[in-house]
Protein backbone atom coordinates (compact mmCIF):
# COMPACT_ATOMS: atom_id res chain seq x y z
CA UNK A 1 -127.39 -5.19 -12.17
CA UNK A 2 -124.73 -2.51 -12.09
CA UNK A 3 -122.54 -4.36 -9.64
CA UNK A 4 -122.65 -7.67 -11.46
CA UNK A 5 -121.42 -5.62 -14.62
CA UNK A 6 -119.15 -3.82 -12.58
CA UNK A 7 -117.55 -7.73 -11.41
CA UNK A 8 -117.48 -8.53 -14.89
CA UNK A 9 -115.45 -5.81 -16.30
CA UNK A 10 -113.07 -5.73 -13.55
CA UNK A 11 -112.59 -9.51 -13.86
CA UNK A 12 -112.06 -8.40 -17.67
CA UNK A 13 -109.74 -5.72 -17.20
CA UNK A 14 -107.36 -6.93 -14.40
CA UNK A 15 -107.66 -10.89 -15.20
CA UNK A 16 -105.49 -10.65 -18.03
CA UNK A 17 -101.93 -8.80 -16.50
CA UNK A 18 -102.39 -11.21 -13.27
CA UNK A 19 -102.86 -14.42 -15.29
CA UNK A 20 -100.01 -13.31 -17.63
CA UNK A 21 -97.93 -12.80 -14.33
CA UNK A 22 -99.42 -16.82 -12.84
CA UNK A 23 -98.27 -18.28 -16.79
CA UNK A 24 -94.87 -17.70 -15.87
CA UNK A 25 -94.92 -18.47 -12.70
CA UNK A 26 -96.59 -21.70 -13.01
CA UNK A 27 -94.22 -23.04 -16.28
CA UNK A 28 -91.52 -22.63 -13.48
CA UNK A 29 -93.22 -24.46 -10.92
CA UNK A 30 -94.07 -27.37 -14.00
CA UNK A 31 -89.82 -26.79 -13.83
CA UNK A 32 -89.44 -27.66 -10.19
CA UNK A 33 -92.30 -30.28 -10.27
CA UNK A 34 -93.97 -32.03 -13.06
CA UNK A 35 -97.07 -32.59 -10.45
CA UNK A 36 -98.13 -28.88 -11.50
CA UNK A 37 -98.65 -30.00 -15.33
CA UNK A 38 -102.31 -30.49 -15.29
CA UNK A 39 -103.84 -27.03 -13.72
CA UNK A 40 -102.59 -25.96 -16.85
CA UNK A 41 -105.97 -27.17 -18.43
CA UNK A 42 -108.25 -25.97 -15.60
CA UNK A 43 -107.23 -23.25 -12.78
CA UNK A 44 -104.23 -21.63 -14.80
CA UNK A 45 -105.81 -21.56 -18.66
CA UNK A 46 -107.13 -18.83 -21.17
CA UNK A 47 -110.57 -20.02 -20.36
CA UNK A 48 -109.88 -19.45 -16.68
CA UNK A 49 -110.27 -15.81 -17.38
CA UNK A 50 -113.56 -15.71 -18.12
CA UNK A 51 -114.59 -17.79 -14.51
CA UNK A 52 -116.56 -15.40 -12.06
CA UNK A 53 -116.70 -17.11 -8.82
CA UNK A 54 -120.22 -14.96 -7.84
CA UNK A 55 -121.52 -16.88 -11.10
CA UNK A 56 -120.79 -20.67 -10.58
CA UNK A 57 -123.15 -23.41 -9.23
CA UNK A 58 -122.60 -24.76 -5.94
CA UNK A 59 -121.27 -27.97 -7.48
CA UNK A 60 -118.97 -25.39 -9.86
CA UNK A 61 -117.80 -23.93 -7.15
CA UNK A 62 -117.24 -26.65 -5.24
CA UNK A 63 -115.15 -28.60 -8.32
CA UNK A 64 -113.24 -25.31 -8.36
CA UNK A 65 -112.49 -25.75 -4.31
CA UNK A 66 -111.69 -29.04 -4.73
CA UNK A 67 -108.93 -28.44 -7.94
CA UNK A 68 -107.52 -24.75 -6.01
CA UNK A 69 -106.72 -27.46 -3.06
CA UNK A 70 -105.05 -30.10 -4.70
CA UNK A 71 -103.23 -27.14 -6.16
CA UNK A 72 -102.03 -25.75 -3.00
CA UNK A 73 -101.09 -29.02 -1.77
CA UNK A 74 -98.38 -29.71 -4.22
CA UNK A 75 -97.48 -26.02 -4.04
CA UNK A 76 -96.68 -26.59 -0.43
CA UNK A 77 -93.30 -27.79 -1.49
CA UNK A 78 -92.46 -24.83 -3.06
CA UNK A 79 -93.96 -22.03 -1.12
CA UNK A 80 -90.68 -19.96 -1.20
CA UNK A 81 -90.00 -20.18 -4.20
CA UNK A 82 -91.33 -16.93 -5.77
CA UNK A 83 -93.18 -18.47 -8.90
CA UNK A 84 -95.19 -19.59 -5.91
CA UNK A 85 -96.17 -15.67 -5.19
CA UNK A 86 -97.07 -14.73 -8.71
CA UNK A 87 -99.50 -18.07 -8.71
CA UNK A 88 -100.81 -17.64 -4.77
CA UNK A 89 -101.63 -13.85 -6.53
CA UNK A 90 -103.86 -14.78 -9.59
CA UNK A 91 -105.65 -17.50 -7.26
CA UNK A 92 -106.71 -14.60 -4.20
CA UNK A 93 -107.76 -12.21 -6.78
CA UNK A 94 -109.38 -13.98 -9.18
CA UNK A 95 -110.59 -17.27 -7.68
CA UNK A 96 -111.23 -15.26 -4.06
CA UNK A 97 -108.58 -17.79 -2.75
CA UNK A 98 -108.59 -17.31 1.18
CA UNK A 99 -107.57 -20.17 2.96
């Protein structure tokens, strides 16, 4: 019980300054390509913060695969460009984003 509180509050507590930090970068990315526009809704919105991957369904989890890759396949046009960074960031930590 005390670890699953301790996931919570640390999602919480760190979320927030990271997905500030993805905001920005992803409004530039919508800059360089309008194809970024609608992860606004799901991967990169206030609601996002509240997401715990050790908490979703199998098919949640699997939606949220699914979305982070046709993410990163648009974003492989821009990987150098350092909005990129801020969003690659936000996805690692808070979506545990590894491949």
């Amino acid at each position: 019980m005390y670890q699953l509180v301790s996931l919570v509050a640390l999602h919480l507590h760190i979320a927030p300054p990271l997905f500030d930090c993805a905001a920005t970068g992803h409004e530039q990315l919508c800059r360089l390509d309008a194809r970024f526009r609608p992860f606004a809704s799901s991967l990169l919105s206030r609601a996002a913060l509240s997401v715990v991957r050790e908490q979703l369904t199998a098919e949640e989890s699997s939606t949220l695969d699914t979305t982070l890759h046709a993410f990163l396949c648009v974003l492989t046009n821009h990987f150098l460009a350092p909005a990129a960074f801020q969003v690659l960031e936000f996805f690692i930590r808070k979506y545990k984003c590894v491949a």
